[in-house]
Protein backbone atom coordinates (compact mmCIF):
# COMPACT_ATOMS: atom_id res chain seq x y z
CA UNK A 1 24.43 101.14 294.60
CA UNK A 2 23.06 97.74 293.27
CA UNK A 3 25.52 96.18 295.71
CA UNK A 4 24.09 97.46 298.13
CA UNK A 5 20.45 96.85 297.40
CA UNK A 6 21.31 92.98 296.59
CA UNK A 7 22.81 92.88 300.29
CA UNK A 8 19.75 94.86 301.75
CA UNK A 9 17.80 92.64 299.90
CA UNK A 10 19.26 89.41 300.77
CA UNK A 11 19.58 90.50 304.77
CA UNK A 12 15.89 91.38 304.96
CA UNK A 13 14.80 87.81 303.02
CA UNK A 14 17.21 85.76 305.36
CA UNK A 15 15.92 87.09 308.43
CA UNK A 16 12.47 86.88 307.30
CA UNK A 17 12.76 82.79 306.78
CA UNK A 18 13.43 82.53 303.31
CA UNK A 19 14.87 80.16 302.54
CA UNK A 20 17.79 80.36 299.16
CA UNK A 21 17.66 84.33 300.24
CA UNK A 22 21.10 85.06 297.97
CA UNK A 23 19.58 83.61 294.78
CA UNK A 24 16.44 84.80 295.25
CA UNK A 25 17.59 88.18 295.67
CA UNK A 26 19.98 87.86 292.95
CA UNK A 27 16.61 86.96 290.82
CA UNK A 28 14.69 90.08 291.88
CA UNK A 29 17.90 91.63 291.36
CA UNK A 30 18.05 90.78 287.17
CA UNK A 31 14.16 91.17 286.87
CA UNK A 32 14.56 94.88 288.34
CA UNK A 33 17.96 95.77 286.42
CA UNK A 34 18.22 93.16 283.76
CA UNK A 35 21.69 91.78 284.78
CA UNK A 36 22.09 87.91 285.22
CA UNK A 37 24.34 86.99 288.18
CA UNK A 38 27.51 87.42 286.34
CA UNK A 39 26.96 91.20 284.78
CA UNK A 40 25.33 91.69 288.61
CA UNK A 41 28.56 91.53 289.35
CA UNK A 42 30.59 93.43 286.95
CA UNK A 43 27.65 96.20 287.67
CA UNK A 44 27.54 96.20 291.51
CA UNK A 45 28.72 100.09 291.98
CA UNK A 46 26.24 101.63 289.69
CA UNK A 47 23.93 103.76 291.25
CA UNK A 48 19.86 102.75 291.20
CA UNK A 49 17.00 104.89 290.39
CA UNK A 50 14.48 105.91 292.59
CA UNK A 51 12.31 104.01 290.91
CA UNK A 52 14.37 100.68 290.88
CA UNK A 53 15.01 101.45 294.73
CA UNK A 54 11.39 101.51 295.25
CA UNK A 55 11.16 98.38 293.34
CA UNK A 56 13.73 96.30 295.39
CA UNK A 57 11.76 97.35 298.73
CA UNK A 58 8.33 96.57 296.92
CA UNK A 59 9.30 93.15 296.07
CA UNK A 60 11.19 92.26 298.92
CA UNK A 61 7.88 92.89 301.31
CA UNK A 62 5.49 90.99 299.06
CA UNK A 63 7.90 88.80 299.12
CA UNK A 64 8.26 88.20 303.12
CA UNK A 65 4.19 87.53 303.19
CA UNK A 66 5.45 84.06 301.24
CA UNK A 67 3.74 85.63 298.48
CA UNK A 68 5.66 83.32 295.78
CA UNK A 69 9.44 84.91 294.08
CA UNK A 70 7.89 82.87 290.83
CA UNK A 71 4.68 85.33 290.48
CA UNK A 72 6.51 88.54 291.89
CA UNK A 73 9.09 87.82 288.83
CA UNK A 74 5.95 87.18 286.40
CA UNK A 75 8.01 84.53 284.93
CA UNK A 76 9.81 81.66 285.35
CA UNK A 77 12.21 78.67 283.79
CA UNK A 78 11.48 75.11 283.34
CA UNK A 79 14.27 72.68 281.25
CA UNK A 80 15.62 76.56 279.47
CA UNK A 81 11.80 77.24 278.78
CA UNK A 82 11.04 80.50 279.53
CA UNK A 83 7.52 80.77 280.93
CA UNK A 84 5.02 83.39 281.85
CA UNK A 85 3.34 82.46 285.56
CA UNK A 86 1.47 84.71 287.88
CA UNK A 87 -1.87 84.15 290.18
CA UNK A 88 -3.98 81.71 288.39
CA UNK A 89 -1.78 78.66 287.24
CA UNK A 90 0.57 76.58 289.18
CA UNK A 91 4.34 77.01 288.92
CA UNK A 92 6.29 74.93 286.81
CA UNK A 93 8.71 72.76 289.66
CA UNK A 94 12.02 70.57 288.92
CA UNK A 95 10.51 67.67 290.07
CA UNK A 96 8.32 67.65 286.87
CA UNK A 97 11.95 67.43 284.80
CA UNK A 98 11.33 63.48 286.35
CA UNK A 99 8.31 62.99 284.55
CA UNK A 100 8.77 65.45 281.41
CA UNK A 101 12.37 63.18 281.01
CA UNK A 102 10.63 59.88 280.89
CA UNK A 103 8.59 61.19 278.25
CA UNK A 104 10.99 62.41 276.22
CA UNK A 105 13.03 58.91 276.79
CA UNK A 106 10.12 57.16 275.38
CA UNK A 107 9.71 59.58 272.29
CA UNK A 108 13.17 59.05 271.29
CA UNK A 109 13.59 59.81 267.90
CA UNK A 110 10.15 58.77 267.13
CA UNK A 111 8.85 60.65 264.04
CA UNK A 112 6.06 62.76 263.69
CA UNK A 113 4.64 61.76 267.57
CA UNK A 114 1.38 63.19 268.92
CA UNK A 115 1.03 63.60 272.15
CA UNK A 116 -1.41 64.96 274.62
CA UNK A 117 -0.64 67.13 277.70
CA UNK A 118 -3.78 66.78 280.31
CA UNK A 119 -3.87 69.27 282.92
CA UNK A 120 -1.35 71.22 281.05
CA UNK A 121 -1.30 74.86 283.49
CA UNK A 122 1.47 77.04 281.73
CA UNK A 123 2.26 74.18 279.14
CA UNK A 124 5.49 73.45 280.52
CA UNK A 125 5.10 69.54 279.52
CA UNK A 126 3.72 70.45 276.42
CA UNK A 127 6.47 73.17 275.44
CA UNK A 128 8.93 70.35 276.42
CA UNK A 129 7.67 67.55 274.76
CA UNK A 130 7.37 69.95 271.26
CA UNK A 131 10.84 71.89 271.62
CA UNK A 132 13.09 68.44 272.46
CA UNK A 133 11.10 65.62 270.89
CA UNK A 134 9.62 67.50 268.19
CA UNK A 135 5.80 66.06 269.30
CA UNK A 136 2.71 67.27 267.68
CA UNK A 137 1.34 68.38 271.91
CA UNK A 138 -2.12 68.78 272.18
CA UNK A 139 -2.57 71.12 275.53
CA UNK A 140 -5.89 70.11 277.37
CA UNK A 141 -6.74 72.57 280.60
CA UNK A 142 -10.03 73.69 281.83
CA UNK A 143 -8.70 76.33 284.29
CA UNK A 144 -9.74 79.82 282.58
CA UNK A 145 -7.08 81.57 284.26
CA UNK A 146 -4.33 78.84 283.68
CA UNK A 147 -5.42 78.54 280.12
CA UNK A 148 -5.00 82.07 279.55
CA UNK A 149 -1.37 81.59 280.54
CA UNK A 150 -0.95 78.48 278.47
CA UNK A 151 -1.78 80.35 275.51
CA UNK A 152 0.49 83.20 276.08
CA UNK A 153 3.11 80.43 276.49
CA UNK A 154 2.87 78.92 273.45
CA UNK A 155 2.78 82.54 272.23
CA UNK A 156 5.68 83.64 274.09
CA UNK A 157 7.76 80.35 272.32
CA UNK A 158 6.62 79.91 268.80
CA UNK A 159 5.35 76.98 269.53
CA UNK A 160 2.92 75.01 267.14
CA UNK A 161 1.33 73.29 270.33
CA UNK A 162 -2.62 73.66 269.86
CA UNK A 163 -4.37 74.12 273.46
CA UNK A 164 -7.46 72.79 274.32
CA UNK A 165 -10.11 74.44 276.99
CA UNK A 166 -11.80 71.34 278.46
CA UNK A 167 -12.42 69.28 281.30
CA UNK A 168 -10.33 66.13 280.93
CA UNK A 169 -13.27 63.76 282.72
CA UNK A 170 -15.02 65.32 279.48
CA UNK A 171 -13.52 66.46 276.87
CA UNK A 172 -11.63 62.75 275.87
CA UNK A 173 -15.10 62.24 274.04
CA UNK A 174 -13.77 64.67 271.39
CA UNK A 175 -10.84 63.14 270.50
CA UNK A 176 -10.61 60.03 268.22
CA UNK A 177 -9.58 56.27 269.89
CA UNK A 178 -5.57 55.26 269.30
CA UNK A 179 -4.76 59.10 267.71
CA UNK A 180 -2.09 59.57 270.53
CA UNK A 181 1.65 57.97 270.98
CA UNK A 182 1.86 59.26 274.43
CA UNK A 183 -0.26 60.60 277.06
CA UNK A 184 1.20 62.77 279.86
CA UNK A 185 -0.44 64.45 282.59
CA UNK A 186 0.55 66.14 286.28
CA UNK A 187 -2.73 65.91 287.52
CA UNK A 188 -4.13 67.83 290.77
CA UNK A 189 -3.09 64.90 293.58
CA UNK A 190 -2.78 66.51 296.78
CA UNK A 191 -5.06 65.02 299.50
CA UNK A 192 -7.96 67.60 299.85
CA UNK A 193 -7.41 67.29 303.52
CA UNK A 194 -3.92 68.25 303.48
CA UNK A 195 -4.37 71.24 301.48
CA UNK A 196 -4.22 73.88 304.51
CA UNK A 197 -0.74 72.02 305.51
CA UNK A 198 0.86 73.11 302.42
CA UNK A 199 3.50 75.33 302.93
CA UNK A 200 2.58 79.02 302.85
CA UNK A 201 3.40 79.70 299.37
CA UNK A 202 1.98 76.95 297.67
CA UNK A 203 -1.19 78.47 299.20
CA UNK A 204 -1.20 81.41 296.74
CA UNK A 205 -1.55 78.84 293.62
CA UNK A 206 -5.03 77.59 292.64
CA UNK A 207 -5.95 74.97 294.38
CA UNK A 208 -7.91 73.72 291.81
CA UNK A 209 -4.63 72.54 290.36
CA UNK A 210 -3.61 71.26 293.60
CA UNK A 211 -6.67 69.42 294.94
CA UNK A 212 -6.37 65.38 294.14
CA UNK A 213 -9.98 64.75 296.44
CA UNK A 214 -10.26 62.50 299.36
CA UNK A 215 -7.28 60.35 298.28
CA UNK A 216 -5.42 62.73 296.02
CA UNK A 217 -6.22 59.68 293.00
CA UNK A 218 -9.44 61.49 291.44
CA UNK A 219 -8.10 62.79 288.28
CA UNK A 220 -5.22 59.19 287.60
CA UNK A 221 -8.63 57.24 288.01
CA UNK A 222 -10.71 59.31 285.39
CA UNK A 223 -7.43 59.73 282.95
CA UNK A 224 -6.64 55.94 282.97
CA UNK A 225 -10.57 54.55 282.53
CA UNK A 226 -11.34 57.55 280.06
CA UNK A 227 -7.90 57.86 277.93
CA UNK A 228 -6.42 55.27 277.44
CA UNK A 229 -8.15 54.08 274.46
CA UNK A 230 -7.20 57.30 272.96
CA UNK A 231 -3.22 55.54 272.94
CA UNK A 232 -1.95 53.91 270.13
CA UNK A 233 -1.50 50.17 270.32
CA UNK A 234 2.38 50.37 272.58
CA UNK A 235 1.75 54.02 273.41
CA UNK A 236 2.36 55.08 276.31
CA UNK A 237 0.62 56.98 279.88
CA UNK A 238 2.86 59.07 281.68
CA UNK A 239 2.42 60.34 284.82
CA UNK A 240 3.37 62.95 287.99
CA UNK A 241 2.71 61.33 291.16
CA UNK A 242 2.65 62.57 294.82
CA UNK A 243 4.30 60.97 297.66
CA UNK A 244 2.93 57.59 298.14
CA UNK A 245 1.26 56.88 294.99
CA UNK A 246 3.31 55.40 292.68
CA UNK A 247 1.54 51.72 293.92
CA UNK A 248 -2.02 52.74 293.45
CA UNK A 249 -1.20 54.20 290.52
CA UNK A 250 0.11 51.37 288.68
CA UNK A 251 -2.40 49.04 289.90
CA UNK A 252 -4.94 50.90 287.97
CA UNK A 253 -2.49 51.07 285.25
CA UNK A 254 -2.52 47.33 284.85
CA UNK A 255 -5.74 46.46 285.79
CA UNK A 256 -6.43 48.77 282.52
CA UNK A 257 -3.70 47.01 279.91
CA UNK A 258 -0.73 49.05 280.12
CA UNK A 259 2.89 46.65 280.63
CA UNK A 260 6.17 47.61 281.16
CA UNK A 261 5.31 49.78 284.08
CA UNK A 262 8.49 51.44 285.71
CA UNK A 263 8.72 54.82 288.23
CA UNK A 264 11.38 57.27 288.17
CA UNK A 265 12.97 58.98 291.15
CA UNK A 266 12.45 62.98 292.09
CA UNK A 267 15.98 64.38 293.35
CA UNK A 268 14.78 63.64 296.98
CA UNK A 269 14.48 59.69 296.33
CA UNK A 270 10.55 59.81 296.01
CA UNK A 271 9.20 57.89 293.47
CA UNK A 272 7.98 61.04 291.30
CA UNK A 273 6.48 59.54 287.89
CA UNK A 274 5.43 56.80 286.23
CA UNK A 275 5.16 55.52 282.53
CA UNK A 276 3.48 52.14 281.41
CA UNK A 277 2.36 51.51 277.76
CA UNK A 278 -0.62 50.01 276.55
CA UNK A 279 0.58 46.65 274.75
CA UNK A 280 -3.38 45.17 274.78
CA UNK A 281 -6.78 46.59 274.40
């Protein structure tokens, strides 16, 4: 019965150290059968194929090597955005709501915005920005992988947002100076020595979306010097910051023109993202 392969499920997860082990087999419970949590319920004595059996105990190992629920599910949610994820592009996390919100705070009800999305993986920002603020998103990602995904994203949505495969240290030559209103980006910013200290799932996703270099600040230092005459006069840079970088951050911020700087908190108190706007060239 389905109750019963939830419960197997569940039990095996727990005791292997997963952590959330109910809702996560609950999730590999409506990707296998197609029932959210509440028809889970209403279905729990019908009886599984072999085939969905075989699924349940499939999923459940892979999923005990810490190989991550997100890719086993080959999908995933971010702000009611469904989004395709799997090896090759980083998953989409709450903690980017924080920065994706201040964006979308500053966009208002501005008509007609443009706005660029660096480092864009699956689009999440981007699909965000276009579905609540009705932006014009560029999508800029270099990743071959990760842009593959982005497109099947925007795909996936309807979306109008046009991705870009580029380098961002590169490809702001292309674009012309004051085109955008906003600027967002959750750049790669983990310290490169801390990378083998991640936890063990995190060490499935591409580090190339992970890796920040020796001080996890590479890619806010080439973004701020290289884009920020592609603002609008009062448009505005938007960041996702690790732990411990909100400072740094904003000192380059202002030593490059940008006012009104302000962080916003992640749900664990850490100052998560940051938004200035560029009120002098």
């Amino acid at each position: 019965m389905l109750k019963d392969e939830i419960l197997r499920c569940r039990r095996r997860l727990s005791l292997g150290g997963i952590e959330n082990a109910a809702f996560e087999a609950a999730c590999i419970a409506e990707y296998i059968t197609g029932f959210d949590r509440a028809r889970q319920t209403v279905h729990y004595a019908d009886e599984l194929s072999a085939e969905q059996a075989e699924q349940f105990n499939s999923i459940t190992e892979k999923r005990l090597t810490r190989y991550p629920l997100q890719y086993l599910l080959k999908s995933w949610s971010f702000m009611g955005i469904n989004l395709c994820v799997g090896e090759g592009v980083l998953i989409p996390r709450d903690d980017t709501e924080v920065c994706t919100r201040l964006c979308l705070d500053y966009l208002g009800d501005k008509p007609c915005a443009k706005a660029a999305d660096l480092c864009s993986g699956s689009g999440a920002i981007a699909l965000a920005l276009e579905q609540f603020a009705k932006a014009d998103v560029t999508a800029v990602e270099l990743s071959g992988e990760a842009f593959k995904f982005l497109k099947k994203n925007i795909e996936l949505n309807g979306s109008g947002v046009v991705p870009v495969l580029g380098d961002v240290f590169e490809i702001y030559r292309d674009f012309p100076d004051g085109c955008f209103d906003l600027i967002v980006s959750n750049p790669p910013y983990i310290i490169t020595d801390e990378l083998k200290s991640l936890q063990e799932e995190v060490r499935f996703e591409p580090e190339t979306a992970l890796d920040g270099g020796i001080d996890g600040l590479v890619f806010y230092r080439g973004i701020v010097k290289n884009w920020s005459r592609k603002l609008k006069n009062g448009g505005a840079l938007v960041f996702e910051l690790g732990e411990g970088q909100a400072q740094a951050v904003a000192e380059m911020m202002k030593a490059q023109g940008f006012e009104n700087i302000k962080t916003a908190l992640d749900f664990g108190g850490e100052q998560r993202a940051i938004i200035g706007t560029l009120l002098s060239k």
